[in-house]
Protein backbone atom coordinates (compact mmCIF):
# COMPACT_ATOMS: atom_id res chain seq x y z
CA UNK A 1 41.68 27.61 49.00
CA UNK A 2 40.76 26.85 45.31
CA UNK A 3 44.32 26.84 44.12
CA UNK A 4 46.48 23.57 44.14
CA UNK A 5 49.89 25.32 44.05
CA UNK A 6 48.78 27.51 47.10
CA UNK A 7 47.52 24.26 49.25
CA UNK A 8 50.98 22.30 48.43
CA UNK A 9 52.60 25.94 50.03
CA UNK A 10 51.26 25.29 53.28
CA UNK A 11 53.47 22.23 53.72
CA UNK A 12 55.92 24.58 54.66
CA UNK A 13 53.88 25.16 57.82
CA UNK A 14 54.24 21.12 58.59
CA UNK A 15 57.88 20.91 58.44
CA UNK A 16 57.76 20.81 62.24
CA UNK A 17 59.31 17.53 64.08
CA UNK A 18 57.04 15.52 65.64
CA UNK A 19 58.24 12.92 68.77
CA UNK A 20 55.98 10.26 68.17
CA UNK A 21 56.51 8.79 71.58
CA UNK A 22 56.61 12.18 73.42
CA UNK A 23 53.69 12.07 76.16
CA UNK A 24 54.10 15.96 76.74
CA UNK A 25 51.83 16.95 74.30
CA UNK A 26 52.02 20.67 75.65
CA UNK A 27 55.78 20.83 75.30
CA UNK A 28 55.40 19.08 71.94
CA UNK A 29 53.23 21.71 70.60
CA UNK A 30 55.26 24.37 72.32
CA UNK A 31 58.35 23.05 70.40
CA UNK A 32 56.49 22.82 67.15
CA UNK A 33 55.12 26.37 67.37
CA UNK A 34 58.34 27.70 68.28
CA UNK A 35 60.16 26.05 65.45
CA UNK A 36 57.47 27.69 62.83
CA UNK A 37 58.25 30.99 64.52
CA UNK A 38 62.04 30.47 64.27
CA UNK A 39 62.50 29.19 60.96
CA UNK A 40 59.95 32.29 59.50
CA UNK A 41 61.57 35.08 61.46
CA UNK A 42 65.06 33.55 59.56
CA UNK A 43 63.93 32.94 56.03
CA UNK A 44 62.03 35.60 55.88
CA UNK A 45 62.96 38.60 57.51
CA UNK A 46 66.82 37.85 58.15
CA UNK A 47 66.30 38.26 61.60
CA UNK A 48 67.58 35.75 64.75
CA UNK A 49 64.75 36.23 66.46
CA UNK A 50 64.98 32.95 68.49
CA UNK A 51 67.15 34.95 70.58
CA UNK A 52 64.30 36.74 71.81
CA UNK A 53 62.57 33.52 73.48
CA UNK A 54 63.48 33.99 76.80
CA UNK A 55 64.21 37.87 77.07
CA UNK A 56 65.18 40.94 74.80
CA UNK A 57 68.30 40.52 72.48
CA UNK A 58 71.48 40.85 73.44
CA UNK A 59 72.60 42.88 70.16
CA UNK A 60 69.61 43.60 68.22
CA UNK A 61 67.04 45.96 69.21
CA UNK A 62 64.39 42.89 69.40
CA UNK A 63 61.78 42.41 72.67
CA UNK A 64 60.90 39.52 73.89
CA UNK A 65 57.31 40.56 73.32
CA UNK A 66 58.63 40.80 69.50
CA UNK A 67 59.54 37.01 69.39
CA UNK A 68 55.92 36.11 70.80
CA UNK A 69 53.97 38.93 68.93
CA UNK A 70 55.46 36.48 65.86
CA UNK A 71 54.30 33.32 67.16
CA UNK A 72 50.84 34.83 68.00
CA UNK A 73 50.40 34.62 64.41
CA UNK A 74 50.72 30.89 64.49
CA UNK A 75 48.74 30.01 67.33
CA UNK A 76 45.83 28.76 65.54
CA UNK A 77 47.54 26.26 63.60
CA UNK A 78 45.76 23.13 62.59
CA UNK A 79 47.40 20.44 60.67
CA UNK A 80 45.39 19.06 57.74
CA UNK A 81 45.73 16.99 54.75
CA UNK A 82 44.02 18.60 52.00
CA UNK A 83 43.29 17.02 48.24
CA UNK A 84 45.65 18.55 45.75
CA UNK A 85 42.84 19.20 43.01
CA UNK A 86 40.55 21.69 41.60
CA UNK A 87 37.35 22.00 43.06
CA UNK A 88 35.28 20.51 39.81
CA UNK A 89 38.27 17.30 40.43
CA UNK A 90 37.23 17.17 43.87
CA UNK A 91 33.74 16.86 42.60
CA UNK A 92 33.40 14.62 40.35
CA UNK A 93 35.80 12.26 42.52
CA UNK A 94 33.52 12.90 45.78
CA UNK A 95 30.38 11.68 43.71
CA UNK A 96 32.34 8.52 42.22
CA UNK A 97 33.58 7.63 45.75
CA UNK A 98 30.17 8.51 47.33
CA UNK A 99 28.50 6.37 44.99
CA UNK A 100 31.47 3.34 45.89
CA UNK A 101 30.85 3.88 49.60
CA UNK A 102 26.98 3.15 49.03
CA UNK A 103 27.37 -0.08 46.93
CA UNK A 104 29.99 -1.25 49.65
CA UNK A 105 27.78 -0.40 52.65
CA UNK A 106 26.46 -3.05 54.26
CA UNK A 107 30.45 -4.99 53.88
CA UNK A 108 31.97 -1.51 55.65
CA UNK A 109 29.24 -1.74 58.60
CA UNK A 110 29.67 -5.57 59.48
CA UNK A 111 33.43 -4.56 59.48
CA UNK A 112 33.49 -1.29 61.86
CA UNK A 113 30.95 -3.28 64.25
CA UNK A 114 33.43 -6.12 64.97
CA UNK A 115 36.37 -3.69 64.60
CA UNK A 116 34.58 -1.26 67.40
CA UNK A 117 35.49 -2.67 70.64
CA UNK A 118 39.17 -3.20 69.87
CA UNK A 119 39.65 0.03 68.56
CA UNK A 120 38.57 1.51 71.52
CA UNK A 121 40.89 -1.01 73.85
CA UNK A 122 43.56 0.18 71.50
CA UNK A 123 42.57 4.12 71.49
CA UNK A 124 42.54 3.51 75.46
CA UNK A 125 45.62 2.07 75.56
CA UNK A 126 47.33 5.15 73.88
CA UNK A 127 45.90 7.85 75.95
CA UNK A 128 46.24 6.04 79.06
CA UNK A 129 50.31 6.49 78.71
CA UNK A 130 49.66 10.27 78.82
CA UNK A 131 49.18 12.20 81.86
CA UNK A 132 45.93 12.35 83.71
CA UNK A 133 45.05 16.35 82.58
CA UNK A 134 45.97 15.19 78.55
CA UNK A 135 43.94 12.14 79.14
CA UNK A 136 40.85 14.27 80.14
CA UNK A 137 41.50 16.19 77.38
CA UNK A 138 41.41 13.75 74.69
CA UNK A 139 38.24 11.85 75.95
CA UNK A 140 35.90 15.34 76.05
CA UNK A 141 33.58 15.81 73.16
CA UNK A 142 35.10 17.92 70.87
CA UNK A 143 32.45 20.71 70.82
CA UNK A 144 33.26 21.44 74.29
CA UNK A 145 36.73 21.69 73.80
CA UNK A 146 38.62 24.52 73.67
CA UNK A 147 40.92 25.91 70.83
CA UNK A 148 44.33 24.26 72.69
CA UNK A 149 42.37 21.64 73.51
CA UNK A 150 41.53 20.53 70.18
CA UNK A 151 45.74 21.40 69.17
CA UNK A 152 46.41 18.63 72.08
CA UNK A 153 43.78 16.24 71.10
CA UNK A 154 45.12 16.22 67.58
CA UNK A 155 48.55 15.11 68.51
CA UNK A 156 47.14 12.60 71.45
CA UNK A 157 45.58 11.56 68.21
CA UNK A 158 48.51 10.82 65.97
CA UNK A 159 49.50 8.12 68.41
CA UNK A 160 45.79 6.44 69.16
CA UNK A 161 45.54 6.57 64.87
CA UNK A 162 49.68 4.51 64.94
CA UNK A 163 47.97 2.18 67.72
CA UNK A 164 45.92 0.67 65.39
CA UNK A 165 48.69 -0.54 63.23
CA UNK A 166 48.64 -3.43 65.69
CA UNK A 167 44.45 -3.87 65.10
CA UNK A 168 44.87 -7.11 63.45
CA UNK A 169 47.15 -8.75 66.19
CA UNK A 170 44.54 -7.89 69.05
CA UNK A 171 41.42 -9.40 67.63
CA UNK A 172 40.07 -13.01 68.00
CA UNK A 173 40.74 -15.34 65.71
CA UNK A 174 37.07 -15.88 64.70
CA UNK A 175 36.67 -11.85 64.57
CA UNK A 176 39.96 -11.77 62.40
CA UNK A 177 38.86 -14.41 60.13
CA UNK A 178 35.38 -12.84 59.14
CA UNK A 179 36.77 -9.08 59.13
CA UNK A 180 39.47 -10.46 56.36
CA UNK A 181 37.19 -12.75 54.88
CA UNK A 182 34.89 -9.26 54.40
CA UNK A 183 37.90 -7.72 53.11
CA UNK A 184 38.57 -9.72 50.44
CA UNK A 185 35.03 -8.78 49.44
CA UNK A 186 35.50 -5.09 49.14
CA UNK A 187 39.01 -5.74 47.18
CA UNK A 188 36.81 -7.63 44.75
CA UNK A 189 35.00 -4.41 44.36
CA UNK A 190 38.05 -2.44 44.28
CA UNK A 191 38.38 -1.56 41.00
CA UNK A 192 35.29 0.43 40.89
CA UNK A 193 36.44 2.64 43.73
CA UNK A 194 38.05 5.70 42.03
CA UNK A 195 41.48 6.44 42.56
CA UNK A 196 42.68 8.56 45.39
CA UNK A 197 43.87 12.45 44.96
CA UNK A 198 46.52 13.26 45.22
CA UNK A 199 47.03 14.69 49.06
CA UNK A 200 49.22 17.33 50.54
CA UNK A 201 49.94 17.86 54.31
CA UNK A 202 48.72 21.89 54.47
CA UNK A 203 47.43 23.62 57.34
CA UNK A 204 44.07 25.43 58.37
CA UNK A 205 43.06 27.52 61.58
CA UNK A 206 41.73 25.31 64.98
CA UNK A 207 38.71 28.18 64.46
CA UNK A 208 37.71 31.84 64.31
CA UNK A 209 38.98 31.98 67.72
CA UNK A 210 42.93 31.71 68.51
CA UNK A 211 44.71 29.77 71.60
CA UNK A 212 46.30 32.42 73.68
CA UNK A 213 49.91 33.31 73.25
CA UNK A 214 51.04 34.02 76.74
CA UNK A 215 54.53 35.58 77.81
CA UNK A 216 56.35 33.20 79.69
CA UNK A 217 57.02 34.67 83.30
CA UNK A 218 55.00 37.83 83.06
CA UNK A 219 51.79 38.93 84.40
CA UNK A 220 50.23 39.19 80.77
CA UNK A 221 47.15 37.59 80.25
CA UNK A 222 47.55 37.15 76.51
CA UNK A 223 49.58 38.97 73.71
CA UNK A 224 48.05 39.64 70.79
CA UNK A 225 49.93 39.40 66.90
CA UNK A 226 52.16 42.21 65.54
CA UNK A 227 55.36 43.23 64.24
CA UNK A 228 58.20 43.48 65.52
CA UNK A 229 58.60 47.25 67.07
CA UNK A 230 61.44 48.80 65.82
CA UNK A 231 60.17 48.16 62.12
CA UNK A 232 56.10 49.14 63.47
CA UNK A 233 55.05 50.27 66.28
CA UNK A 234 51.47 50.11 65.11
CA UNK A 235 48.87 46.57 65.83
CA UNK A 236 48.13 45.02 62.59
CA UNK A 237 44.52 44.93 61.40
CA UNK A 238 43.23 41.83 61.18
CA UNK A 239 40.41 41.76 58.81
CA UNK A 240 38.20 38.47 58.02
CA UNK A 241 38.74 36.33 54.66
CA UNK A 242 35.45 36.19 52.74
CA UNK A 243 36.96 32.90 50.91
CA UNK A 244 37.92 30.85 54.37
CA UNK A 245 35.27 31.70 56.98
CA UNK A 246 36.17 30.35 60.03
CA UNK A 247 39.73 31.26 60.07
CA UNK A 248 41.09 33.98 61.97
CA UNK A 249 43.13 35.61 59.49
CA UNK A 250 46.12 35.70 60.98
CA UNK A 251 48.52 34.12 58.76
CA UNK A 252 47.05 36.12 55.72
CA UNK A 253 47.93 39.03 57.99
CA UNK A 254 51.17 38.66 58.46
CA UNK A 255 51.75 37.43 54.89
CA UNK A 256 50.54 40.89 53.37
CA UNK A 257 53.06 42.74 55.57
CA UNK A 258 55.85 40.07 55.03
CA UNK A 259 55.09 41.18 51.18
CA UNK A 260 54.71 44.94 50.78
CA UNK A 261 56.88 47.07 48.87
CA UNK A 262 57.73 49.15 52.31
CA UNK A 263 59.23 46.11 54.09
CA UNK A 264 62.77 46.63 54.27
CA UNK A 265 63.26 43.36 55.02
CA UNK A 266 61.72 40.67 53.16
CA UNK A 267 62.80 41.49 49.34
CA UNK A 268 66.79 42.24 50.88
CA UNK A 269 66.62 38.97 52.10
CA UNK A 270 65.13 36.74 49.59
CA UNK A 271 67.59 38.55 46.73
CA UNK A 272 70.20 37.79 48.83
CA UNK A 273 69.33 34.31 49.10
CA UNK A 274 69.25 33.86 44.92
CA UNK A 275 72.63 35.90 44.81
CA UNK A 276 74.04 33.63 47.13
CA UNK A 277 72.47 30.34 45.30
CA UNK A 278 74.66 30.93 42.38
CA UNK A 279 77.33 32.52 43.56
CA UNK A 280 78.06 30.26 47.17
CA UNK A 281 77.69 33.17 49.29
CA UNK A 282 74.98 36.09 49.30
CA UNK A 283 76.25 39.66 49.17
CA UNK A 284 75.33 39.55 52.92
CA UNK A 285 77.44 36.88 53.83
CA UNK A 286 74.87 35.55 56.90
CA UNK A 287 71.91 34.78 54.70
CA UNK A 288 69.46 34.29 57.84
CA UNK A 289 71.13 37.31 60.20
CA UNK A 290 70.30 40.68 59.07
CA UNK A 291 70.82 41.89 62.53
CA UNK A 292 74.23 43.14 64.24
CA UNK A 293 76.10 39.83 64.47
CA UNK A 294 75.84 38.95 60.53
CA UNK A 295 78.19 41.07 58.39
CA UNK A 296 77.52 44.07 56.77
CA UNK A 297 76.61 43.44 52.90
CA UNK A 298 79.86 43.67 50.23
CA UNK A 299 77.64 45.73 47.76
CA UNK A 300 74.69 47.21 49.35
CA UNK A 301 73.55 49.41 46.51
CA UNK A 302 73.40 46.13 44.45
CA UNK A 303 71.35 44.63 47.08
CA UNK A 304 68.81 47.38 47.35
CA UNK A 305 68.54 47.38 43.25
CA UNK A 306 68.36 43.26 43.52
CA UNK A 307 65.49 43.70 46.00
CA UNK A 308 64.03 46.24 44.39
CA UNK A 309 63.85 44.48 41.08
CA UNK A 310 62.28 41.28 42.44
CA UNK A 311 59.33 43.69 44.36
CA UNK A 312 58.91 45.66 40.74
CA UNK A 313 58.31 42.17 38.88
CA UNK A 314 55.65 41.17 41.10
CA UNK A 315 57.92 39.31 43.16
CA UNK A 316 58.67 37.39 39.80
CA UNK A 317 61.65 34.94 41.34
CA UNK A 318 62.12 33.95 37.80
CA UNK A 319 62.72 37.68 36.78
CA UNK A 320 65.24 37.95 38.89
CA UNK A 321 67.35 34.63 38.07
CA UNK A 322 67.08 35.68 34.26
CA UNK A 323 68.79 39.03 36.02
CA UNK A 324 71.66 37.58 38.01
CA UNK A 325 72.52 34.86 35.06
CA UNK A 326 72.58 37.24 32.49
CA UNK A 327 75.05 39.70 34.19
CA UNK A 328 78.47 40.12 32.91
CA UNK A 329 79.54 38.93 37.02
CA UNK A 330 78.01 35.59 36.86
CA UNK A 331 79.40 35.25 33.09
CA UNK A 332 83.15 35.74 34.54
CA UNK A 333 86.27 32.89 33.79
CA UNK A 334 87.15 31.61 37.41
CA UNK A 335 91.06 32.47 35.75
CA UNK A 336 91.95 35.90 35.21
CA UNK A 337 94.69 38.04 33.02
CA UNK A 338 95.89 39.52 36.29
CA UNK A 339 95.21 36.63 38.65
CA UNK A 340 98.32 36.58 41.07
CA UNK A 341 98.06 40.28 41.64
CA UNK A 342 94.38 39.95 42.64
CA UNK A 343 94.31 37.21 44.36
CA UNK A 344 96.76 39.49 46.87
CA UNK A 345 94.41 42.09 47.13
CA UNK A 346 91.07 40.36 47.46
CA UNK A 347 91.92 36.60 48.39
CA UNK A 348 88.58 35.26 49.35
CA UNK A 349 86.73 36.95 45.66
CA UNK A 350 84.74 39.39 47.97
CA UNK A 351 84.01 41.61 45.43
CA UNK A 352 83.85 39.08 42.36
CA UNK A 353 86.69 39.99 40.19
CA UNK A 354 86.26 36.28 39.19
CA UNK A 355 84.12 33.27 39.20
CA UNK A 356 84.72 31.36 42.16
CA UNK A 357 85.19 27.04 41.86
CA UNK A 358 82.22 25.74 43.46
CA UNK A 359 81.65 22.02 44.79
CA UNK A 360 78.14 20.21 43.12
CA UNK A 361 75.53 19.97 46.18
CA UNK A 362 75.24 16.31 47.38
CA UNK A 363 72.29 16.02 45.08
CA UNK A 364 73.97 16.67 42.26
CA UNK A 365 76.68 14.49 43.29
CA UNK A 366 74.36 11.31 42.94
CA UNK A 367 72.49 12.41 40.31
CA UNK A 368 75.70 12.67 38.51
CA UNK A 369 77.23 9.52 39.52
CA UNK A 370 73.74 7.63 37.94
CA UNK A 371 73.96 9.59 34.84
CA UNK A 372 77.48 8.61 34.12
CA UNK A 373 76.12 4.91 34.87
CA UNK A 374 73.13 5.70 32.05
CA UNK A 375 70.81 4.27 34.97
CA UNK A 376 69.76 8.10 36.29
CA UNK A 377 65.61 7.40 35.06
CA UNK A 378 64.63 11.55 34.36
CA UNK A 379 60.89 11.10 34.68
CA UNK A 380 59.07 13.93 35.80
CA UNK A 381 56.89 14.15 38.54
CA UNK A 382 55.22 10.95 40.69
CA UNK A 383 55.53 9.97 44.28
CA UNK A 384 58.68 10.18 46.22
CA UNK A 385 61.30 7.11 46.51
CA UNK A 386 63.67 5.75 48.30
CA UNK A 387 67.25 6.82 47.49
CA UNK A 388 68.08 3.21 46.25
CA UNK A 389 65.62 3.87 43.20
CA UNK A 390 67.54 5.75 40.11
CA UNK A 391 65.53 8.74 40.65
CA UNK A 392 66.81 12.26 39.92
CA UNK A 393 67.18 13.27 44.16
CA UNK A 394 64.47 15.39 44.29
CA UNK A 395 62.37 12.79 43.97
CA UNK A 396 64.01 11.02 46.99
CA UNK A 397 62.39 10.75 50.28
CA UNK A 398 63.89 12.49 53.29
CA UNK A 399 63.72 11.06 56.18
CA UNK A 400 65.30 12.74 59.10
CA UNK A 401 66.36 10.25 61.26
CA UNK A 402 68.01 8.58 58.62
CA UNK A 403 69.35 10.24 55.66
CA UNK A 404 70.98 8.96 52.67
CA UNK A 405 74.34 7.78 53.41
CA UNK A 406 76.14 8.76 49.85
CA UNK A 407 74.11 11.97 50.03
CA UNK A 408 74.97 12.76 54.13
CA UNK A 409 78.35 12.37 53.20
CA UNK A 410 78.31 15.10 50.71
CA UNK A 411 77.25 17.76 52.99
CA UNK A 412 73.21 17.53 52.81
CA UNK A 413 72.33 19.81 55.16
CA UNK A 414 71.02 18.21 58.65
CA UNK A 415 66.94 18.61 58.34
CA UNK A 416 65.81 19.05 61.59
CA UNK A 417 66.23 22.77 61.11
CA UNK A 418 65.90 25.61 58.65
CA UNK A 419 69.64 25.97 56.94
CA UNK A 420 70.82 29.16 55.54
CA UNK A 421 73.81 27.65 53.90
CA UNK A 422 75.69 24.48 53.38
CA UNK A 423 78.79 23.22 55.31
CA UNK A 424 81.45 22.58 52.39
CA UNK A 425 84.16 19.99 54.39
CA UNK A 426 86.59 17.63 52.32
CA UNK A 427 86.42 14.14 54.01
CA UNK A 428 88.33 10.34 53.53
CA UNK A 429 84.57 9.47 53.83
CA UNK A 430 83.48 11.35 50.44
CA UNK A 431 86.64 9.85 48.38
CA UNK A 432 85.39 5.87 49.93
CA UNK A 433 82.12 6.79 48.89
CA UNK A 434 83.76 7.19 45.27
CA UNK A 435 85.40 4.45 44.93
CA UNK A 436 82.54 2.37 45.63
């Protein structure tokens, strides 16, 4: 909890989509829990385990009970934005702030008084539009709510919280006059407000206590977390965190299995995934499918020495790219003294007798395109932009239901869903792009 780097890694547990119109907010946080246990059953065990949703694989030897074992893990997700600072920064920016919020008092009160009755006609008029059982929900006091409950409430909330986007519009005019009138009084005080941390959107636990995970259509009360079977048979122990009280340990769980030497799955898979970065395929050619369907790896012995590598480095990712980039494979002409004849026996480089011609990503495509037009600004760090701003791309926002046109074109991957590769296609639409 004290470390910066490991709060901005829990955004990968907010990644989910969220409907912001969607009244169902059971099925809503259904779909978001199942997407968590999808995307972390592909990326990091290399298995399809979303197969398993609604009975046992087909090919694998993967239960259903397997698929929610997983998920059990995840039930006590809570979505929170956290301050992306050490704990002397948070502080010494608490104190400032406190110190802000007493001088500015008496202008806050006046403002939340007259601001009180319309936010509640507004809050009311969002959880009205849910149904009756949701609306109960949301309007008991949260102490006597249970676990789910308090999962629910929080997305109920999301939309009450966008309601009052509209505050301004339903007040009287007197009322609006005086609260901006007020407001231009704490903007005159502004400056001596201290800036804002930076914030990250992480995750905690709802409690100690986790929502039940129930099998769908079986007489099971609740299932509690594990592995899957064929890889351990035995329940995990759960044990309490001494530095997050209140939590009930099950992500930390599953992370310490996810990352012990034994796994056979986890270091395979995340090699593979580096090999494959550089070279355009992995030496398993179905980065996220381990299982039956995906093929069987071109050189397994390197695999096992790749993956054995990054777990003898202390998972050192940077170990292993020094590895990979060094080696006399990734060094290799794409021509070759013997071409023709090779290219009959191994057409499709399989087993790398040379360097294969590789498209750039649609990131590198733009930031290319702005550093040939000396506008590409290479600035490090800062808040996101929009793609219209000469950032380099990683720096550009992404925004799902509309990506970057230039960028969509080139093959960035769709980002509703975890991707194990990229689609490589040749379109009129890339060479228009070009021109313009």
């Amino acid at each position: 909890p004290e470390e910066p780097e490991a709060q901005l890694g829990l955004g990968y547990l907010r990644h989910w989509v969220y409907e912001w119109n969607i009244r169902d907010a059971p099925g809503q946080w259904k779909t978001i829990l199942e997407d968590v246990t999808d995307t972390t059953a592909d990326v990091f065990m290399g298995l399809g385990l979303q197969c398993a949703k609604c009975h046992n694989h087909k090919f694998d030897p993967l239960l259903q009970a397997d698929y929610f074992r997983l998920q059990a893990f995840f039930a006590p997700l809570m979505p929170v934005d956290v301050a992306v600072a050490t704990a002397e920064e948070r502080a010494t920016h608490q104190a400032a702030e406190q110190a802000w919020f007493t001088a500015t008092a008496e202008i806050r009160d006046e403002i939340a008084t007259i601001e009180a009755p319309y936010r509640n006609n507004l809050s009311d008029q969002a959880i009205n539009r849910f149904p009756e059982d949701i609306q109960a929900i949301a309007r008991k006091p949260v102490d006597t709510q249970t676990p789910y409950e308090k999962q629910l409430t929080y997305l109920v909330n999301r939309q009450v919280e966008a309601e009052y986007g509209g505050l301004e519009g339903a007040m009287k005019s007197d009322d609006k006059e005086r609260v901006l009138a007020l407001k231009r009084q704490l903007e005159s005080l502004q400056a001596k407000r201290p800036k804002p941390l930076p914030i990250a959107m992480a995750v905690t636990d709802v409690g100690p206590l986790a929502p039940p995970t129930v099998l769908p259509k079986r007489k099971v009360e609740s299932i509690e977390p594990g592995f899957p079977v064929i890889m351990q048979n035995e329940e995990p122990k759960i044990e309490p965190l001494a530095h997050s009280p209140g939590t009930t340990a099950r992500r930390a769980t599953l992370a310490k299995w996810l990352t012990e030497p034994s796994n056979p799955l986890t270091s395979r898979v995340m090699a593979n995934r580096v090999w494959q970065w550089y070279f355009g395929r992995g030496l398993a050619a179905n980065a996220s499918d381990f299982g039956r369907l995906g093929e069987t790896p071109s050189h397994p012995e390197l695999l096992d020495y790749l993956a054995t590598h990054l777990v003898d480095s202390g998972w050192s990712l940077k170990s292993l790219h020094r590895l990979i980039l060094m080696s006399a494979t990734y060094r290799q002409s794409t021509q070759h003294a013997r071409y023709a004849e090779q290219q009959l026996i191994d057409p499709q480089n399989r087993f790398y007798w040379r360097a294969n011609t590789r498209r750039l990503d649609a990131e590198q495509v733009r930031d290319s395109l702005l550093m040939a037009s000396g506008k590409l600004d290479l600035r490090a760090g800062g808040a996101g932009v929009q793609p219209d701003v000469p950032r380099r791309s990683i720096y550009t926002r992404k925004m799902r239901n509309s990506p970057d046109v230039l960028m969509d074109s080139f093959d960035l991957p769709p980002l509703f869903s975890s991707n194990s590769s990229r689609n490589v296609t040749t379109t009129p639409v890339q060479s228009l792009m070009l021109i313009n």
